[in-house]
Protein backbone atom coordinates (compact mmCIF):
# COMPACT_ATOMS: atom_id res chain seq x y z
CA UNK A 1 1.48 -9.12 -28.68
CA UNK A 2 0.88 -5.63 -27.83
CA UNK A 3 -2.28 -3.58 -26.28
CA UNK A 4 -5.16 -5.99 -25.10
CA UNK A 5 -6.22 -9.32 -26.37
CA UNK A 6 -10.00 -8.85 -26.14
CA UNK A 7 -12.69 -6.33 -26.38
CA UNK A 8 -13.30 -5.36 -22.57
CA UNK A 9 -10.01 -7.20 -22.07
CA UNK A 10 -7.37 -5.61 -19.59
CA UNK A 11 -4.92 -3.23 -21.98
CA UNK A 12 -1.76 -3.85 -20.35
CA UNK A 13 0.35 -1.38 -22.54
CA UNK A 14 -2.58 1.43 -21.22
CA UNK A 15 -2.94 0.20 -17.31
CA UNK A 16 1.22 0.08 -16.79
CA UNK A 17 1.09 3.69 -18.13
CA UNK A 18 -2.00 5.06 -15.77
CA UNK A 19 -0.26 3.07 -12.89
CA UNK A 20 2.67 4.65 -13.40
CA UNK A 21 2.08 8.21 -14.43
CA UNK A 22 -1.27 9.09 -12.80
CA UNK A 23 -1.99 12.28 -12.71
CA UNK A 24 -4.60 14.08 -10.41
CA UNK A 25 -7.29 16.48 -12.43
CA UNK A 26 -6.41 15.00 -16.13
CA UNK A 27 -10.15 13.31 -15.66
CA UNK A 28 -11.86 16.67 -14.78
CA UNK A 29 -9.73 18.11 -18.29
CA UNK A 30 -10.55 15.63 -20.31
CA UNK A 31 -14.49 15.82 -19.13
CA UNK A 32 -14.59 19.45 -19.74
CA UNK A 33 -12.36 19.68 -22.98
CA UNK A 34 -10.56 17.28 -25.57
CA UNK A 35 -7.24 19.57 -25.22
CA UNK A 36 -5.46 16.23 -23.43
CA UNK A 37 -6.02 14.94 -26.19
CA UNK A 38 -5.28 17.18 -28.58
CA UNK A 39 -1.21 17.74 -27.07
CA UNK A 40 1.15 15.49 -28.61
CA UNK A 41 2.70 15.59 -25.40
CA UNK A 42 -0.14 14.69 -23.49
CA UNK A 43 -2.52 12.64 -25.69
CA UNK A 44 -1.06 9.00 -24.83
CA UNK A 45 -1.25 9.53 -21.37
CA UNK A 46 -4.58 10.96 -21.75
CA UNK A 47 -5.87 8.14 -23.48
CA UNK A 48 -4.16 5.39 -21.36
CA UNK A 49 -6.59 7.61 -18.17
CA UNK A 50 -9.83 7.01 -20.92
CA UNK A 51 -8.87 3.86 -21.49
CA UNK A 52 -8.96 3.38 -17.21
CA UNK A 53 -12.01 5.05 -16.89
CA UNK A 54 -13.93 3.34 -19.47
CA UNK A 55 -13.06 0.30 -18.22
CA UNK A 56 -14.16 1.25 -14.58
CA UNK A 57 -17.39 2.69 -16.00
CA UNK A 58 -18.02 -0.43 -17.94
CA UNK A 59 -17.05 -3.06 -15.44
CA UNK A 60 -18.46 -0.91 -12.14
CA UNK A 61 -20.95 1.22 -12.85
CA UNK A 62 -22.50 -0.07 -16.46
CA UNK A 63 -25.84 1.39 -15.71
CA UNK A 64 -24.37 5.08 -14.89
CA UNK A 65 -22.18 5.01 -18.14
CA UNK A 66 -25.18 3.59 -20.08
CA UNK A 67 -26.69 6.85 -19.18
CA UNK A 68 -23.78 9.03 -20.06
CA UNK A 69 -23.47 7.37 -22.96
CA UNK A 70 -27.06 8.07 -24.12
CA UNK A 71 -26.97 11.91 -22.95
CA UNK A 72 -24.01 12.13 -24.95
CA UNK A 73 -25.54 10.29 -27.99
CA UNK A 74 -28.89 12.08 -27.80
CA UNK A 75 -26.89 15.82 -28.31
CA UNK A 76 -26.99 17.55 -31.90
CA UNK A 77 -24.14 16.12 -33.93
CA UNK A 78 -20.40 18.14 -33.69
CA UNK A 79 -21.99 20.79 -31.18
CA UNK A 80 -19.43 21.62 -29.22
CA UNK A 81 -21.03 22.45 -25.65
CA UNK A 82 -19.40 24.15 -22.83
CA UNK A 83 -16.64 22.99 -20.52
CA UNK A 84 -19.35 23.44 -17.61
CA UNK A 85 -22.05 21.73 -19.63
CA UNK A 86 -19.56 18.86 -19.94
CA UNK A 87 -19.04 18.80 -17.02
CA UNK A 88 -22.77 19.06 -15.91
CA UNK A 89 -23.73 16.19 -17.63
CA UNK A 90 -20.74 14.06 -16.26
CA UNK A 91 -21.95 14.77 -12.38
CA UNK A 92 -26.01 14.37 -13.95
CA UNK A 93 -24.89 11.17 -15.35
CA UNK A 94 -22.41 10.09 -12.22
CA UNK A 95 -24.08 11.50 -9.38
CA UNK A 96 -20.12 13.05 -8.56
CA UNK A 97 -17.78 15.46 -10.74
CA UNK A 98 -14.72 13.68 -12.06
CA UNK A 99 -12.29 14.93 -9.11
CA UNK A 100 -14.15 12.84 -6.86
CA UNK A 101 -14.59 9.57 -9.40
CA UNK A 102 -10.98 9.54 -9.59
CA UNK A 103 -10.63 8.68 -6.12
CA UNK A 104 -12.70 5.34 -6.63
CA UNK A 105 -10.76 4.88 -10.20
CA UNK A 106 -7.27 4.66 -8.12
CA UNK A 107 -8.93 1.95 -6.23
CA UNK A 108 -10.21 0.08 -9.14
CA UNK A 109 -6.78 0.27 -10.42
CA UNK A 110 -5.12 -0.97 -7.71
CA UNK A 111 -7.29 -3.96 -8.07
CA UNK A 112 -6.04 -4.95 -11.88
CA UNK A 113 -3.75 -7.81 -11.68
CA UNK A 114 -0.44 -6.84 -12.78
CA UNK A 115 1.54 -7.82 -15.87
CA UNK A 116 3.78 -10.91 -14.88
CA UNK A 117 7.14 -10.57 -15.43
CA UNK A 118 8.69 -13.21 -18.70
CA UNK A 119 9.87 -16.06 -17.38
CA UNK A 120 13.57 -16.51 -16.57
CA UNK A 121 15.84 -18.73 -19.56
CA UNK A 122 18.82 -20.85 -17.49
């Protein structure tokens, strides 16, 4: 099957993609605007990075992301706020901007098992 297998579950499809095309700054871009999401020629890879970071958030730092998640909830519905707002509340929320949580996301990457190759037919 394709993508994960359970909620919280590793996303294969989304972790060979971040392993293999991680880019440096797309987290800072995609805290301060939704335009990596937005470009067709961007948005998969920018969602396979989400798709990292949430599960980093959720499996190492639950209580921090709780909080980010609440700021976020508690804000007037489809008000768009400021790249530096954004960005504001990420660092409020994180105690760190997103250039320096990508450091420990590489890490937490690096620690995902790997997808294991199909066996061999004789």
């Amino acid at each position: 099957t394709r993508g994960w297998r359970a909620i919280g579950g590793i996303n294969q499809p989304r972790l060979d993609l971040v392993r293999r095309r991680f880019t440096p700054g797309l987290l800072q871009r995609m805290v301060a605007g939704d335009d990596p999401f937005r470009d067709p020629d961007e948005a998969l890879l920018a969602y396979a990075h989400a798709w990292a970071a949430v599960s980093y958030f959720t499996r190492l730092r639950r209580g921090e992301f709780a909080d980010y998640v609440k700021l976020l909830g508690d804000k007037q519905p489809l008000r768009r706020d400021s790249a530096e707002t954004r960005c504001r509340d990420f660092q409020r929320a994180f105690g760190a901007g997103p250039d320096a949580i990508e450091q420990h996301l590489l890490r937490y990457l690096a620690t995902l098992p790997a997808r294991r190759a199909p066996a061999s037919t004789p």
